[in-house]
C-alpha atoms as a PDB file:
ATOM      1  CA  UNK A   1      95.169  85.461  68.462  1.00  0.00           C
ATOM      2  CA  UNK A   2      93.426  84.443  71.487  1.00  0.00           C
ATOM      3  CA  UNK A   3      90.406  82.764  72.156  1.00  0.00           C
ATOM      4  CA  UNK A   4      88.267  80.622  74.146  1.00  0.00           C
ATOM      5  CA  UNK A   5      87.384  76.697  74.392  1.00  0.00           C
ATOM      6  CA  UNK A   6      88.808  74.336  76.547  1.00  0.00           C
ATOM      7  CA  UNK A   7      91.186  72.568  73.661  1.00  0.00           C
ATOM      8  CA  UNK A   8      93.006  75.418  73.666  1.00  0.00           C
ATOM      9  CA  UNK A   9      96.583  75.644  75.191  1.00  0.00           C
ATOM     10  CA  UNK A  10      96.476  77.906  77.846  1.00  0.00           C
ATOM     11  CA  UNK A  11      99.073  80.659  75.843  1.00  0.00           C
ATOM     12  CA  UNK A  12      96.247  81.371  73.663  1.00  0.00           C
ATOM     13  CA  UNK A  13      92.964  81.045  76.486  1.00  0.00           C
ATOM     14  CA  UNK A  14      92.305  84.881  76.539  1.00  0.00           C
ATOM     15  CA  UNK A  15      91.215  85.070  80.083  1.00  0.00           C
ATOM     16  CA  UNK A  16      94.319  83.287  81.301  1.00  0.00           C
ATOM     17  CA  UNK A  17      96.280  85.641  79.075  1.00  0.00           C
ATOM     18  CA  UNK A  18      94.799  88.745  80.165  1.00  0.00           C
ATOM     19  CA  UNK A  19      95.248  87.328  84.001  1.00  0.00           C
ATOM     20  CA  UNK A  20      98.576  87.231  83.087  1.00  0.00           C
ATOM     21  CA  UNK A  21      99.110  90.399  81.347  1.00  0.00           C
ATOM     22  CA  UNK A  22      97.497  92.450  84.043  1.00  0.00           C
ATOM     23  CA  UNK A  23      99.723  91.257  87.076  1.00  0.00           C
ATOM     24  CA  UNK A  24     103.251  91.342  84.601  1.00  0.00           C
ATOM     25  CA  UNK A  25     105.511  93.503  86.905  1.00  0.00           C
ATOM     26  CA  UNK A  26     107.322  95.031  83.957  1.00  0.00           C
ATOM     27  CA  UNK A  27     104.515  96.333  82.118  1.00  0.00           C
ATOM     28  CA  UNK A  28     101.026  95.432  83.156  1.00  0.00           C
ATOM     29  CA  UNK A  29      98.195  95.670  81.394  1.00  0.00           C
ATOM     30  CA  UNK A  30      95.282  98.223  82.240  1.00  0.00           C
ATOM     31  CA  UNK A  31      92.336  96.683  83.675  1.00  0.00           C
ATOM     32  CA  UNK A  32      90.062  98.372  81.263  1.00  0.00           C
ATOM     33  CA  UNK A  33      92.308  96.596  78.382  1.00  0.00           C
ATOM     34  CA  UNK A  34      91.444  93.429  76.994  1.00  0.00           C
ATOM     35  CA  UNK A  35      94.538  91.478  74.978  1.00  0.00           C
ATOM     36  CA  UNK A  36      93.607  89.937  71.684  1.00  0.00           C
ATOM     37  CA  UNK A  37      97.141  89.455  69.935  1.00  0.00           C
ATOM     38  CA  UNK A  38     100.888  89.291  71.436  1.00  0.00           C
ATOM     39  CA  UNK A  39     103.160  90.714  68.551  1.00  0.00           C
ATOM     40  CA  UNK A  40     105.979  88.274  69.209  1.00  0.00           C
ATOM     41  CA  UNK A  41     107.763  91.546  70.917  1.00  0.00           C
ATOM     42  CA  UNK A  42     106.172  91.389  73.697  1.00  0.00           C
ATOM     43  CA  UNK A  43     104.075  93.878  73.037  1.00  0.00           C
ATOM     44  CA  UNK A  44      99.823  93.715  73.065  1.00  0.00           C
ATOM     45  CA  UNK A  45      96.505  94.100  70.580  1.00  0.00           C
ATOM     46  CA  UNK A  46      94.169  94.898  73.296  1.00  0.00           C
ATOM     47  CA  UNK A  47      90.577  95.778  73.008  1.00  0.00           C
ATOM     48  CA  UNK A  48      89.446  99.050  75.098  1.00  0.00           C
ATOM     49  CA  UNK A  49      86.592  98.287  77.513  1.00  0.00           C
ATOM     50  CA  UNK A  50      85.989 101.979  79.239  1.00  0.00           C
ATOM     51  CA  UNK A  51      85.444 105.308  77.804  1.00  0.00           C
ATOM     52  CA  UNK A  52      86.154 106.549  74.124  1.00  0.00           C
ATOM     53  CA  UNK A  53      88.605 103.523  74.049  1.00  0.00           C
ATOM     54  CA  UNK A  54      85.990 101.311  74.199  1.00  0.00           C
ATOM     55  CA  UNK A  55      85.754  98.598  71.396  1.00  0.00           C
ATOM     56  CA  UNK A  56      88.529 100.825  70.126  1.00  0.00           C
ATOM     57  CA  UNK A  57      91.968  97.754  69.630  1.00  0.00           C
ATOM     58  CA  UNK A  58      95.110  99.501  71.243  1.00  0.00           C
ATOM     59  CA  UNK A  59      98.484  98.852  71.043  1.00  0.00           C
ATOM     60  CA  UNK A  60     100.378  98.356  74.755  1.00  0.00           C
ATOM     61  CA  UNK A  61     103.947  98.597  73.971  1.00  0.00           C
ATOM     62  CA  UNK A  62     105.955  96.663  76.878  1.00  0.00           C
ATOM     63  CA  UNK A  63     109.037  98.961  76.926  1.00  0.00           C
ATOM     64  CA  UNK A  64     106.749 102.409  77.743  1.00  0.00           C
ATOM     65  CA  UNK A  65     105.625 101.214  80.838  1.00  0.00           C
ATOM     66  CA  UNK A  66     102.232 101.195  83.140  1.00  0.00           C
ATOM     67  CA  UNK A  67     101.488 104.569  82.875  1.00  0.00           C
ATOM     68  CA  UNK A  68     101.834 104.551  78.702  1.00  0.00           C
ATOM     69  CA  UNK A  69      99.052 106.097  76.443  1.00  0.00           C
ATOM     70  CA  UNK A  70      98.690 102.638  74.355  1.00  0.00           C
ATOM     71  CA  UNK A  71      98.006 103.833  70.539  1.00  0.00           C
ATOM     72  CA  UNK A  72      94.958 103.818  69.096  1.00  0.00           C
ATOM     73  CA  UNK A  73      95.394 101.034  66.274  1.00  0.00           C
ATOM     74  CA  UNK A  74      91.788 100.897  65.051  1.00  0.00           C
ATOM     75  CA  UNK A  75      88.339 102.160  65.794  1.00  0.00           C
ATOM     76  CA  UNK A  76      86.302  98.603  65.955  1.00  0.00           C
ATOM     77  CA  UNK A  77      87.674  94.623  66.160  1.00  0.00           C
ATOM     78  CA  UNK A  78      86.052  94.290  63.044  1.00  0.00           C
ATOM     79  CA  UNK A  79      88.336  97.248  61.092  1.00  0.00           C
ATOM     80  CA  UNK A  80      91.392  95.613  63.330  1.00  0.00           C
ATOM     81  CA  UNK A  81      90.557  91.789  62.094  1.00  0.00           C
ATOM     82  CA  UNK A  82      90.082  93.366  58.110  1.00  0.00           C
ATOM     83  CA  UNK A  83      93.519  95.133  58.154  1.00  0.00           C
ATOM     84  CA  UNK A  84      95.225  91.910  59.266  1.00  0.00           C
ATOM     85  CA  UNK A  85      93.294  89.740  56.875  1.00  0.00           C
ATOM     86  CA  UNK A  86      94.315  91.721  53.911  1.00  0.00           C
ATOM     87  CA  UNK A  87      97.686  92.077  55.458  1.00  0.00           C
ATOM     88  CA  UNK A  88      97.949  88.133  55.266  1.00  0.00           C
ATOM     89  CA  UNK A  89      96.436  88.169  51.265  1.00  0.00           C
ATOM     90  CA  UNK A  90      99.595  90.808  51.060  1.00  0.00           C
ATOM     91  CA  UNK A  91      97.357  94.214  50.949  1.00  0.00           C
ATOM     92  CA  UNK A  92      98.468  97.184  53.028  1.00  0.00           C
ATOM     93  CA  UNK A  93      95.371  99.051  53.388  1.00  0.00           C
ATOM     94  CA  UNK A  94      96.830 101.339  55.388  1.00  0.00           C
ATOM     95  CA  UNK A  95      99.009 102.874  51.926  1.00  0.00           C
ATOM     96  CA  UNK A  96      95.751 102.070  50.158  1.00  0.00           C
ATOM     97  CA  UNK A  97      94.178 104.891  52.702  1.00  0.00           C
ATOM     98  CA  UNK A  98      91.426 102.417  52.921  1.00  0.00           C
ATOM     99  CA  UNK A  99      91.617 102.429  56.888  1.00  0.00           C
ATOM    100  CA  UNK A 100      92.810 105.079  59.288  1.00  0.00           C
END
């Protein structure tokens, strides 16, 4: 995930990492996007800054291009940060219907 502080390498600084994601020629970024989490794919966890997207985390798939609808993963960074906790402790709250 990234983060801020100055002992961090600069792969997880989240300003340097949504710098970077914005100007990628593939598949920027939206400016009103925000990326918390590479998947390992490629692809982003990105918090919405504008409109009904905002505080909303989005998923920016890097094969579907600039002008992609990113899905709606989950309504708050709180909800977002539960689901991957109890992911890690080996939950799926998603078949529990405990998120949406």
């Amino acid at each position: 995930m990234f983060g801020l502080g100055e002992e961090l390498p600069e792969h997880l600084n989240i300003v340097t990492m949504t710098m970077l994601e914005r100007g990628d020629s593939g598949s920027p970024v939206r400016h009103d996007l925000v990326p918390l989490l590479n998947d390992g794919a490629g692809n982003l966890y990105c918090v919405g800054t504008s409109g009904a997207e905002t505080g909303c985390v989005l998923y920016w798939d890097h094969e579907l291009g600039p002008n992609q609808q990113p899905k709606n993963h989950a309504t708050s960074l709180a909800e977002w940060i539960i689901e991957l906790l109890l992911e890690l402790d080996g939950q799926n709250p998603l078949a529990s219907g405990k998120m949406s």
